[in-house]
N, C-alpha and C. Protein backbone atom coordinates (compact mmCIF):
# COMPACT_ATOMS: atom_id res chain seq x y z
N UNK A 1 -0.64 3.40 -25.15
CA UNK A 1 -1.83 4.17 -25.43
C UNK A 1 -1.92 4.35 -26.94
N UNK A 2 -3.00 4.14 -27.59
CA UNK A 2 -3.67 3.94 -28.88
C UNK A 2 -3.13 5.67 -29.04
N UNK A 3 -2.94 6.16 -30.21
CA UNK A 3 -2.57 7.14 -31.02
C UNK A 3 -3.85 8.04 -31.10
N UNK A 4 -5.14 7.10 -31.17
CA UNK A 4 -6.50 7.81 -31.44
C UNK A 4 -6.57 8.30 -29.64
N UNK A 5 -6.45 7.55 -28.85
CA UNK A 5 -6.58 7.67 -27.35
C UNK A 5 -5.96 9.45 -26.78
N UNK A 6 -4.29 9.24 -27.48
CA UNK A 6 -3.53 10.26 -27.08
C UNK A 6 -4.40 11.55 -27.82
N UNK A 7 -5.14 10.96 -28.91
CA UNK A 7 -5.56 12.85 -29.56
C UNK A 7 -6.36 13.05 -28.62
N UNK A 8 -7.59 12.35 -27.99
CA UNK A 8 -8.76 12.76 -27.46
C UNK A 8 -8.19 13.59 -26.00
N UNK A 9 -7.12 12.69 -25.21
CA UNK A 9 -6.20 13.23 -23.99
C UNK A 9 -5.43 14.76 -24.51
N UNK A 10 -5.15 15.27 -25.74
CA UNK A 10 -4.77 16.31 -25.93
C UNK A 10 -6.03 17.28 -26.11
N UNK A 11 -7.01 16.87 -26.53
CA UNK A 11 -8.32 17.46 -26.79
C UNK A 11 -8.76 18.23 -25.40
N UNK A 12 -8.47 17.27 -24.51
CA UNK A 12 -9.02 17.63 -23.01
C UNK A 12 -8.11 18.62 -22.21
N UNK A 13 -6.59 18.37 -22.58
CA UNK A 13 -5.64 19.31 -22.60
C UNK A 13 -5.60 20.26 -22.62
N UNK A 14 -6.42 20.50 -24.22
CA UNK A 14 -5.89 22.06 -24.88
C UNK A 14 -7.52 22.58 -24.63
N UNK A 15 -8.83 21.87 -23.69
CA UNK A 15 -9.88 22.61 -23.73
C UNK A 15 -9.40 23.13 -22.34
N UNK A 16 -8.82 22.65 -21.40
CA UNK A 16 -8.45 23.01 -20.20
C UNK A 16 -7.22 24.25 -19.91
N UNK A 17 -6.74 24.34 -21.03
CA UNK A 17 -6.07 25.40 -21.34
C UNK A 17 -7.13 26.53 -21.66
N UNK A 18 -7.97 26.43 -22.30
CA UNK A 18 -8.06 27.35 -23.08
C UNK A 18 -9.01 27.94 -21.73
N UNK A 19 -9.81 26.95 -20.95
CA UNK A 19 -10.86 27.14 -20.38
C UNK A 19 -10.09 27.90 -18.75
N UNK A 20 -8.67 27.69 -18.62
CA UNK A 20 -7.70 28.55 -17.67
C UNK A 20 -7.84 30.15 -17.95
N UNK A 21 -7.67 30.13 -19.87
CA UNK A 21 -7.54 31.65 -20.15
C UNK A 21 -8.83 32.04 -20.58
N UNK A 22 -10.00 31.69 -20.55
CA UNK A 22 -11.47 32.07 -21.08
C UNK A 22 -12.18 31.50 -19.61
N UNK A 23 -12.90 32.14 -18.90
CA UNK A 23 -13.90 31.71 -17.76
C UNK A 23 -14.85 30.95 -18.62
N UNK A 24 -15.24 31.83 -19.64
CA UNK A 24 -16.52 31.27 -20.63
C UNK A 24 -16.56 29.88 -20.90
N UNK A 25 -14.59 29.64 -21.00
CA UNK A 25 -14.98 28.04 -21.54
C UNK A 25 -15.11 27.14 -20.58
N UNK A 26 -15.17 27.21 -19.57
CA UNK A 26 -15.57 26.17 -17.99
C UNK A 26 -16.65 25.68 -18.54
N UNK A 27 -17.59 25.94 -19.17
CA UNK A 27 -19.13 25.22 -19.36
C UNK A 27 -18.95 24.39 -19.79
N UNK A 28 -17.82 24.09 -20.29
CA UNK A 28 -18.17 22.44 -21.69
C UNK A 28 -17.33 21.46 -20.39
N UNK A 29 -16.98 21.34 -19.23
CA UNK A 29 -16.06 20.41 -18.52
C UNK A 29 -17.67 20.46 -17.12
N UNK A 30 -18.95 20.04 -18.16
CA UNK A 30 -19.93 19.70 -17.31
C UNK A 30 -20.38 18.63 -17.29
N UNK A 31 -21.15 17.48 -16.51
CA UNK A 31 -21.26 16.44 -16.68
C UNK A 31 -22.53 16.41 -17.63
N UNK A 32 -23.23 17.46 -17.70
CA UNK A 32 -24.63 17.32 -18.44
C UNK A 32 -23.86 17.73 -19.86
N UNK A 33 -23.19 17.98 -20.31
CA UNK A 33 -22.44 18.29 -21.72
C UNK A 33 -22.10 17.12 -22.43
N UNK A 34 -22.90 16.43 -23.55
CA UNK A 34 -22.67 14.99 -23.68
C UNK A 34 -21.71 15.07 -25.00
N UNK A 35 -21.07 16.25 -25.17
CA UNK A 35 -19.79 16.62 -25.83
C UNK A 35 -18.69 16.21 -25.31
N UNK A 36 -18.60 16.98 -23.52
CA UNK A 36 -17.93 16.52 -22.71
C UNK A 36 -17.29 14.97 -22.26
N UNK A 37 -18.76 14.15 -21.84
CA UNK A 37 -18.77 12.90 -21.63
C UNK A 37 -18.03 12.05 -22.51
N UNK A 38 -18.26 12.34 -23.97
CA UNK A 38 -17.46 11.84 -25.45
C UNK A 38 -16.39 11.99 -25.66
N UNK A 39 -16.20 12.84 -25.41
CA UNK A 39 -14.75 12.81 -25.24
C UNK A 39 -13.83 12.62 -23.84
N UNK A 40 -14.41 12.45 -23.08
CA UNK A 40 -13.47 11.68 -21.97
C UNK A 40 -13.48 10.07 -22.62
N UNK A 41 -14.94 9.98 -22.76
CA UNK A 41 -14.50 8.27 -22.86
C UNK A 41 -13.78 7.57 -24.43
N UNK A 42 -13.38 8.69 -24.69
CA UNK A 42 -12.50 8.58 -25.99
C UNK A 42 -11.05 8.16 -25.93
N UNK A 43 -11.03 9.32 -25.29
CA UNK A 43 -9.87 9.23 -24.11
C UNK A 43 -9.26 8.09 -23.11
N UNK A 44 -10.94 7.90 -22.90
CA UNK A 44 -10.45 6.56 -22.17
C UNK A 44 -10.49 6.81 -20.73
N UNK A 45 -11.12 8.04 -20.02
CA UNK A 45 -10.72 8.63 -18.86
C UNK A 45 -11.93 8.70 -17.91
N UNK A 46 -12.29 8.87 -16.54
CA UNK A 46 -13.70 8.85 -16.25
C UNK A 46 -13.92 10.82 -16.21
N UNK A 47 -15.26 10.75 -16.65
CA UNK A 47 -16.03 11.50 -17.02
C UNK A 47 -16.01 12.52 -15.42
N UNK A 48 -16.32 11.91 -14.73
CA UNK A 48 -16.29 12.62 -13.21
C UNK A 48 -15.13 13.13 -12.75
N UNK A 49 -13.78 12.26 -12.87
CA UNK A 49 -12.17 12.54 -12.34
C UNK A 49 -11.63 13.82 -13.13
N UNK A 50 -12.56 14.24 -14.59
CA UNK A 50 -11.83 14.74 -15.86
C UNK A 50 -12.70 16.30 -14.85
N UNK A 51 -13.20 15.92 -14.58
CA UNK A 51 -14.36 17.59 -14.50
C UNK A 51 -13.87 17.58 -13.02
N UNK A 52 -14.00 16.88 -12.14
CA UNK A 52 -13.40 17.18 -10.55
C UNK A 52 -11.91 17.60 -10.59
N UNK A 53 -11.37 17.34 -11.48
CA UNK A 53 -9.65 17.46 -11.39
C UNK A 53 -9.73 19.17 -12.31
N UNK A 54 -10.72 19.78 -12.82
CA UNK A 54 -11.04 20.62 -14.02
C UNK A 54 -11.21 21.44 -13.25
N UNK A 55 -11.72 21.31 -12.58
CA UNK A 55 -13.16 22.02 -11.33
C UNK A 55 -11.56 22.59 -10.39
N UNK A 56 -10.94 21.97 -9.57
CA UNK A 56 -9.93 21.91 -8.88
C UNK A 56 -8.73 23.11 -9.72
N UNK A 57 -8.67 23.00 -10.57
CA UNK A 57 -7.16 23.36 -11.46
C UNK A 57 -8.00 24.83 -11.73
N UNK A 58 -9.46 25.47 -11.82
CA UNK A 58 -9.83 26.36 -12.17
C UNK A 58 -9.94 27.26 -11.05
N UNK A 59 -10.31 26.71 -9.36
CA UNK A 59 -10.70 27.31 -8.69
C UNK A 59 -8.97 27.79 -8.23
N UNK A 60 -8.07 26.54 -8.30
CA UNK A 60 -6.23 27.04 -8.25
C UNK A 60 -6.19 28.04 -8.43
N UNK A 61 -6.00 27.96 -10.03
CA UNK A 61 -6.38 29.35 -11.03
C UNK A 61 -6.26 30.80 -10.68
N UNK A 62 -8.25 30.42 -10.25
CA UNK A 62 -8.55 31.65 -9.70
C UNK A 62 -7.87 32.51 -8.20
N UNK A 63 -7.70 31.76 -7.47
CA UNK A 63 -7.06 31.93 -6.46
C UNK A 63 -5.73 32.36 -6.43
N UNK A 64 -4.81 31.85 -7.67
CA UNK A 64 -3.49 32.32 -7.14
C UNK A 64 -3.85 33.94 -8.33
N UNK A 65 -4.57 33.73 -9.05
CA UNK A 65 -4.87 35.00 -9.64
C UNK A 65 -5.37 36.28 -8.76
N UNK A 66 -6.23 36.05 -7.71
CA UNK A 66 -6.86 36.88 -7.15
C UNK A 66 -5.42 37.38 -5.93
N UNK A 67 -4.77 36.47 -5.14
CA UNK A 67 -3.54 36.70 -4.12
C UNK A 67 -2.08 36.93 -5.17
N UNK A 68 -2.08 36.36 -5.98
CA UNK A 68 -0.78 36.53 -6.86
C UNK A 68 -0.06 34.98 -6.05
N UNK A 69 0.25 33.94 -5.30
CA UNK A 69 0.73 33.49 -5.39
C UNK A 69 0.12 31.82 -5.86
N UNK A 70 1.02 31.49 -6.36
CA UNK A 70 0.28 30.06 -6.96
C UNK A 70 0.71 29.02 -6.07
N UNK A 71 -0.85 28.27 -6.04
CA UNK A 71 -1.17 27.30 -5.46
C UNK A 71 -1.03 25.64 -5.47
N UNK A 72 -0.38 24.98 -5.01
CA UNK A 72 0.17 23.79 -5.80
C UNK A 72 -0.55 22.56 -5.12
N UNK A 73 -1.15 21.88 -6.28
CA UNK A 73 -2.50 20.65 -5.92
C UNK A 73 -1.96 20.13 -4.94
N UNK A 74 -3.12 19.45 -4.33
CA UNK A 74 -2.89 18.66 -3.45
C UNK A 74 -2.92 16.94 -3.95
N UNK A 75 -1.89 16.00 -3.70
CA UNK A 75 -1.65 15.04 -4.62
C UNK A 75 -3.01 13.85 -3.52
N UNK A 76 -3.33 13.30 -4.02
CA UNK A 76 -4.52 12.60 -3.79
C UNK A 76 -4.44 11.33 -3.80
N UNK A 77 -3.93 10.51 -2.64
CA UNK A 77 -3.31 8.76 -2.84
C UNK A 77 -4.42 8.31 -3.11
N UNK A 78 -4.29 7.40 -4.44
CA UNK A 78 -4.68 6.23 -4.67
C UNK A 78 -4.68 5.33 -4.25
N UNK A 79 -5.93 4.46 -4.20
CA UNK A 79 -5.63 2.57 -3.79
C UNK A 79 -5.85 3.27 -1.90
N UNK A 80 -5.32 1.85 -1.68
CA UNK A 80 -4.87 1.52 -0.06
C UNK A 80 -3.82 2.16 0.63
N UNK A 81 -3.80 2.32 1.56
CA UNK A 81 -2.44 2.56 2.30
C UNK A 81 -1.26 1.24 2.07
N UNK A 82 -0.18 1.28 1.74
CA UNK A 82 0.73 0.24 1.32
C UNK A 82 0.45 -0.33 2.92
N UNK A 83 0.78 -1.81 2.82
CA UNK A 83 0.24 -2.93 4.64
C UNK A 83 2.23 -2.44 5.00
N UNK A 84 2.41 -2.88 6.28
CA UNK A 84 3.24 -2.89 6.72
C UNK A 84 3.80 -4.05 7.67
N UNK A 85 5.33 -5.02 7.49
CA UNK A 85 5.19 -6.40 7.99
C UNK A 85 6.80 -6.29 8.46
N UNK A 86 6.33 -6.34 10.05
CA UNK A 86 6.86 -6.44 10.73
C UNK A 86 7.99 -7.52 11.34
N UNK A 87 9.26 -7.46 11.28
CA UNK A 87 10.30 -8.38 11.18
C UNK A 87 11.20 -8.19 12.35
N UNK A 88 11.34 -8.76 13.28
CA UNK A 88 12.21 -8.09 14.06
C UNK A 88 12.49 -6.69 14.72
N UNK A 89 11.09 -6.53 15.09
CA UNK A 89 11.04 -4.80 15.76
C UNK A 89 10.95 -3.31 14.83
N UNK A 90 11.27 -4.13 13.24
CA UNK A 90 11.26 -3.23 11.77
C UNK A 90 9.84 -3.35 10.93
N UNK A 91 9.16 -2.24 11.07
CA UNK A 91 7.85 -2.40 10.36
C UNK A 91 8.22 -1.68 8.43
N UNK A 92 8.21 -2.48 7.87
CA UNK A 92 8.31 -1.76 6.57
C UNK A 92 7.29 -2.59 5.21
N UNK A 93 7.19 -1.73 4.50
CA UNK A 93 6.39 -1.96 3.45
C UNK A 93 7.42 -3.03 2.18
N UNK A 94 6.69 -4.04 1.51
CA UNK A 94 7.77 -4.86 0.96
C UNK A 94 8.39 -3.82 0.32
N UNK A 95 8.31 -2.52 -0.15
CA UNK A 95 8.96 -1.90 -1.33
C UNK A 95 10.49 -1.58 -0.36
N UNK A 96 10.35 -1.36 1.17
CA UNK A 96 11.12 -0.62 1.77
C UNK A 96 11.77 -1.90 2.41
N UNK A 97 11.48 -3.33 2.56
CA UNK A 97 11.82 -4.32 2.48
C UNK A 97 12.95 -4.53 1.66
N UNK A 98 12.86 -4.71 0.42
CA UNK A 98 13.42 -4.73 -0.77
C UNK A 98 14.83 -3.97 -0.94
N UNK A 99 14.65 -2.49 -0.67
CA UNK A 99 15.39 -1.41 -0.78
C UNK A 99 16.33 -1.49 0.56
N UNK A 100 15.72 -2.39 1.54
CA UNK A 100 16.46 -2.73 2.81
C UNK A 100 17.66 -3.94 2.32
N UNK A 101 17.24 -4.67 1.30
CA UNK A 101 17.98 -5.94 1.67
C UNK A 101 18.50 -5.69 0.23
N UNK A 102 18.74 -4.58 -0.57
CA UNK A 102 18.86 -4.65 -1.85
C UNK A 102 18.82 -5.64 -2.87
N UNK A 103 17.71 -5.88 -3.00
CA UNK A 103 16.83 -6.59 -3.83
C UNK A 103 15.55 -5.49 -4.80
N UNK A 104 15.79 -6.27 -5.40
CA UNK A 104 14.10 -5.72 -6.03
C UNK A 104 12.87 -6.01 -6.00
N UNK A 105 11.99 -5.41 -6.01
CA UNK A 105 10.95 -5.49 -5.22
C UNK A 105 10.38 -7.03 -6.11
N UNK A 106 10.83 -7.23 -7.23
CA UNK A 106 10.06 -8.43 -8.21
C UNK A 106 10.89 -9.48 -7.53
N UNK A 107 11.67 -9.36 -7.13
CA UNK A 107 12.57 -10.44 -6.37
C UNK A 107 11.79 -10.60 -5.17
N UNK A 108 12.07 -9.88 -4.39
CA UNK A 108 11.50 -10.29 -3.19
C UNK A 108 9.42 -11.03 -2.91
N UNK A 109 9.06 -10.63 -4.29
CA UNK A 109 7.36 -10.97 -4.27
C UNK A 109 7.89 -12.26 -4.93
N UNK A 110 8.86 -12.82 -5.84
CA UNK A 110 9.26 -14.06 -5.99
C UNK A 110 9.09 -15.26 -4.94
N UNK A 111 9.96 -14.85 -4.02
CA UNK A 111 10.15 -15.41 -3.06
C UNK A 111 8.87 -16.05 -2.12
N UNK A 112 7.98 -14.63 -2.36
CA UNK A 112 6.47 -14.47 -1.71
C UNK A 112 5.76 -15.73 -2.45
N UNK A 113 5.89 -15.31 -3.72
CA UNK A 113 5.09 -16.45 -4.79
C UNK A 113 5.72 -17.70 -4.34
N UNK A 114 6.73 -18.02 -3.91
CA UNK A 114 7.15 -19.81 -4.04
C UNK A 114 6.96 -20.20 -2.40
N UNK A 115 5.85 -19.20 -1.64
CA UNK A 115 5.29 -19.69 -0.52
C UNK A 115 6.27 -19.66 0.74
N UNK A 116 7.67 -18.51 0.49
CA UNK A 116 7.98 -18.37 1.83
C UNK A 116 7.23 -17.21 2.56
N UNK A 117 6.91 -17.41 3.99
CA UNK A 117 6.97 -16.21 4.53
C UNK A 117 7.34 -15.00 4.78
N UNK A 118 7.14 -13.86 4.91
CA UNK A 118 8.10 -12.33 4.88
C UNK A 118 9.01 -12.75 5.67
N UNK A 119 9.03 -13.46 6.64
CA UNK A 119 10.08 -13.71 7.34
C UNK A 119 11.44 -14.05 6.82
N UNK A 120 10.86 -15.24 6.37
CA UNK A 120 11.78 -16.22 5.50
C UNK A 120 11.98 -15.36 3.87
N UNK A 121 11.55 -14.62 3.80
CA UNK A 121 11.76 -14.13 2.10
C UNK A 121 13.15 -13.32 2.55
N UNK A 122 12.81 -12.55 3.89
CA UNK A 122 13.62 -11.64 4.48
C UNK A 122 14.74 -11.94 4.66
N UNK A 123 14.55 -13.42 5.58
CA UNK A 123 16.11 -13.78 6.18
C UNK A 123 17.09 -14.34 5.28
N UNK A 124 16.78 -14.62 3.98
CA UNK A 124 17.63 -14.64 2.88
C UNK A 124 18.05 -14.20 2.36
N UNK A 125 17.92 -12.87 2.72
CA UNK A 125 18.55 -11.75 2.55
C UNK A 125 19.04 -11.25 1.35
N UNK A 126 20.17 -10.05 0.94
CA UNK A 126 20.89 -9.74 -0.04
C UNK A 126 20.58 -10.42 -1.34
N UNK A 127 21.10 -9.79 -2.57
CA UNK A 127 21.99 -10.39 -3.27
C UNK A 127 22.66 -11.44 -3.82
N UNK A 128 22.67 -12.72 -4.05
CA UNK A 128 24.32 -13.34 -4.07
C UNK A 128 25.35 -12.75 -4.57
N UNK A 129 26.55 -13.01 -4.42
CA UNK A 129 27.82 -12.09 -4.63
C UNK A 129 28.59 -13.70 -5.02
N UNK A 130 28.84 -13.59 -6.41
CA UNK A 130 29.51 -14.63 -6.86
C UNK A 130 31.11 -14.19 -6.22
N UNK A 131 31.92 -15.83 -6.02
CA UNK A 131 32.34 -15.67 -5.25
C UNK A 131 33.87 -15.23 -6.10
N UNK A 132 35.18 -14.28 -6.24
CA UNK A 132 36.53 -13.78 -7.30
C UNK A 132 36.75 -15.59 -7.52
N UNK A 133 37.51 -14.77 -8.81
CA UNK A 133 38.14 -16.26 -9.57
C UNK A 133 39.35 -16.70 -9.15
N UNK A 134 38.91 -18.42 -9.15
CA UNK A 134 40.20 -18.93 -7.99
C UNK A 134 39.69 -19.16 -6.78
N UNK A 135 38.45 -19.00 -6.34
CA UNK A 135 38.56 -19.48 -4.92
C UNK A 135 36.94 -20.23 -5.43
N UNK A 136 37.53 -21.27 -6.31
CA UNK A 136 36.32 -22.49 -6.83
C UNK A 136 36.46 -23.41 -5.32
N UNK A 137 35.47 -23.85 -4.85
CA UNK A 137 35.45 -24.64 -4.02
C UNK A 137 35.92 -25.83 -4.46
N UNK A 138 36.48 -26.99 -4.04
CA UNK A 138 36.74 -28.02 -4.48
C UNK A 138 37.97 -28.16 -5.22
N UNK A 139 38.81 -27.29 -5.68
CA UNK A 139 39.65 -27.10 -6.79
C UNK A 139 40.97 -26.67 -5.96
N UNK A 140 41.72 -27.90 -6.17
CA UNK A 140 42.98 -27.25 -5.52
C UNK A 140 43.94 -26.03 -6.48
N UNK A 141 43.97 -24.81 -5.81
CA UNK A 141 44.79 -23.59 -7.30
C UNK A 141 46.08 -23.65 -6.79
N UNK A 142 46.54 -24.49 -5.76
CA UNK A 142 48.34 -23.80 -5.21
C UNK A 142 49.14 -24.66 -6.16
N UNK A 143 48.89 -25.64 -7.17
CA UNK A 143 49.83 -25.89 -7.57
C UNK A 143 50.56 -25.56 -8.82
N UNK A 144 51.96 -25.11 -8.94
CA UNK A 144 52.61 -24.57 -9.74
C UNK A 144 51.84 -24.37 -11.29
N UNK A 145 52.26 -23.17 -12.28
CA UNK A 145 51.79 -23.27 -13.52
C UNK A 145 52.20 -23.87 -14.18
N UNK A 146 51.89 -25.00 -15.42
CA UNK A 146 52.70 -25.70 -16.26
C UNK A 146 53.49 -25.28 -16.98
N UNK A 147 54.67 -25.91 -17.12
CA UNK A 147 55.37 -25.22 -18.43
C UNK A 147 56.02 -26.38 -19.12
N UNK A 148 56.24 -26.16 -20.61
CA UNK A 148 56.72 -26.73 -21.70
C UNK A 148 55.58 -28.02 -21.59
N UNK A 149 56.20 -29.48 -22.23
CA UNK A 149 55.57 -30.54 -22.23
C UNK A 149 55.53 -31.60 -21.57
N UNK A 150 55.93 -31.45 -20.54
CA UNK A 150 55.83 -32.59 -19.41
C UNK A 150 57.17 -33.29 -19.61
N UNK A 151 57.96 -33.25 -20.99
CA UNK A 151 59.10 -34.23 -20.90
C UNK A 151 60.59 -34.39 -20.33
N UNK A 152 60.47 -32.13 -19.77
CA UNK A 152 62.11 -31.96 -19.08
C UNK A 152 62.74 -31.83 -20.35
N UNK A 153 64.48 -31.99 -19.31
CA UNK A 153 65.55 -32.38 -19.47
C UNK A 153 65.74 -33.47 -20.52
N UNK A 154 65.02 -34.44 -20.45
CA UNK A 154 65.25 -36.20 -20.58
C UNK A 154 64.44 -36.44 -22.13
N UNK A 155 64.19 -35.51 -22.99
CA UNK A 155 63.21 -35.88 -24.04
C UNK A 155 64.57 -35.93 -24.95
N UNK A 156 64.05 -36.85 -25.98
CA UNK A 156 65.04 -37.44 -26.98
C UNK A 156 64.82 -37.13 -28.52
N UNK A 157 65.41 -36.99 -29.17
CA UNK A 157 64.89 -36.60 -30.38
C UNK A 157 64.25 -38.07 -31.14
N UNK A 158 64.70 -39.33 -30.50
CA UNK A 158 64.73 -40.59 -31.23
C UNK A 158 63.67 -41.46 -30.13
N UNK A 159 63.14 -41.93 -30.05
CA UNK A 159 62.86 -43.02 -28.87
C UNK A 159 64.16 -44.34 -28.93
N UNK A 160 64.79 -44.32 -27.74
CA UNK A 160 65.41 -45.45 -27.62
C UNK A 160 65.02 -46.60 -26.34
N UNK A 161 64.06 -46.87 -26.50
CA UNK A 161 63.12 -47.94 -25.36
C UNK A 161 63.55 -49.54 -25.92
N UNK A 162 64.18 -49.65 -24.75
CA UNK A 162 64.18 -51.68 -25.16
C UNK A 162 63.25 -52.27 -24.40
N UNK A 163 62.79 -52.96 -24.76
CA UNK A 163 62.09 -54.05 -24.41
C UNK A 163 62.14 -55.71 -23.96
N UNK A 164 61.69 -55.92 -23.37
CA UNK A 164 62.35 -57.41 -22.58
C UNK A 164 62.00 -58.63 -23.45
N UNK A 165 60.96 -58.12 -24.15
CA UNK A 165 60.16 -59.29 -24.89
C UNK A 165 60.87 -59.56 -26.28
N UNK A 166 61.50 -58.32 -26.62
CA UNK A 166 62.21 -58.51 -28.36
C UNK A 166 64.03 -57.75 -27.47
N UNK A 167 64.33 -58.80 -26.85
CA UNK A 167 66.30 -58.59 -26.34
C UNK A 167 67.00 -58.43 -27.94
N UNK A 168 66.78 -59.35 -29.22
CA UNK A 168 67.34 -59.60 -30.32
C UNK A 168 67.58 -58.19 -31.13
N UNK A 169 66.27 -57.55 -30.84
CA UNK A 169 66.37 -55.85 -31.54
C UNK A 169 67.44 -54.98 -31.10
N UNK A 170 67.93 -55.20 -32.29
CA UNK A 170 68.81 -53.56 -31.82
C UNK A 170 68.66 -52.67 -32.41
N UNK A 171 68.98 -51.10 -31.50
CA UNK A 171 68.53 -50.06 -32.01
C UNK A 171 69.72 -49.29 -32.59
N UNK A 172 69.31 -48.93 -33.85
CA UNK A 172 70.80 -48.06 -34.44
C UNK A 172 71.52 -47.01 -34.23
């Protein structure tokens, strides 16, 4: 959010404050107030949601003022109802999908994207779990650790190798 955006969102803030502790100031959070309108869309916000949500938080207000106890909004879903896809007798939403097979939800819409079915996104289930070190497939590990240089007992400080081809050489 733009810096100019956040002042206009504090603007609306601190008129809604003020307009909590002054009845008087409710008039300017009207749609015919083209003060009002300007500064929502400064903001960046709709003009109607800013005064219905205004409208709501004043009549709160008044109410827990008049009984003494305060009244706590009622939260208002957005969008659609999340769909629900059914797997084996389990109806869940991909988010609860996801959180089922511990995955993340960008993982599992992966899967969606490269054209498997929920089914198939599903039955692949988990995680991979790389597998402890040492149990490389293919790799035999039982045999002994090396030590020294391969030569033993039998290493010489000199090479003394004869050869069949030069019998005449002798070695000193």
């Amino acid at each position: 959010m733009a810096d100019a955006t956040r002042l206009w969102v504090k603007v609306i803030l601190q008129a809604t404050q003020d307009a909590l502790q002054d009845k008087r100031e409710r008039d300017w959070f009207r749609l015919s107030n083209p003060d009002f309108v300007e500064v929502c869309n400064l903001a960046g916000l709709d003009p109607d949601d800013v005064a219905e949500r205004a409208t709501d938080a004043f009549s709160r207000a008044d109410k827990a003022e008049s009984t003494g106890v305060k009244i706590a909004r009622q939260s208002k879903r957005t969008g659609p109802k999340p769909k629900l896809h059914t797997i084996d007798g389990q109806s869940k939403t991909y988010r609860e999908w996801a959180d089922h097979l511990g995955i993340g939800l960008a993982t599992l819409m992966a899967r969606l994207k490269d054209g498997r079915t929920v089914a198939d996104a599903v039955a692949m289930g988990g995680p991979r779990r790389r597998t402890p070190a040492g149990d490389d497939r293919g790799v035999v590990a039982n045999f002994p650790g090396a030590s020294g240089t391969g030569g033993g007992s039998v290493a010489q400080e000199r090479a003394q190798i004869e050869f069949s081809a030069n019998p005449e050489k002798v070695v000193p």
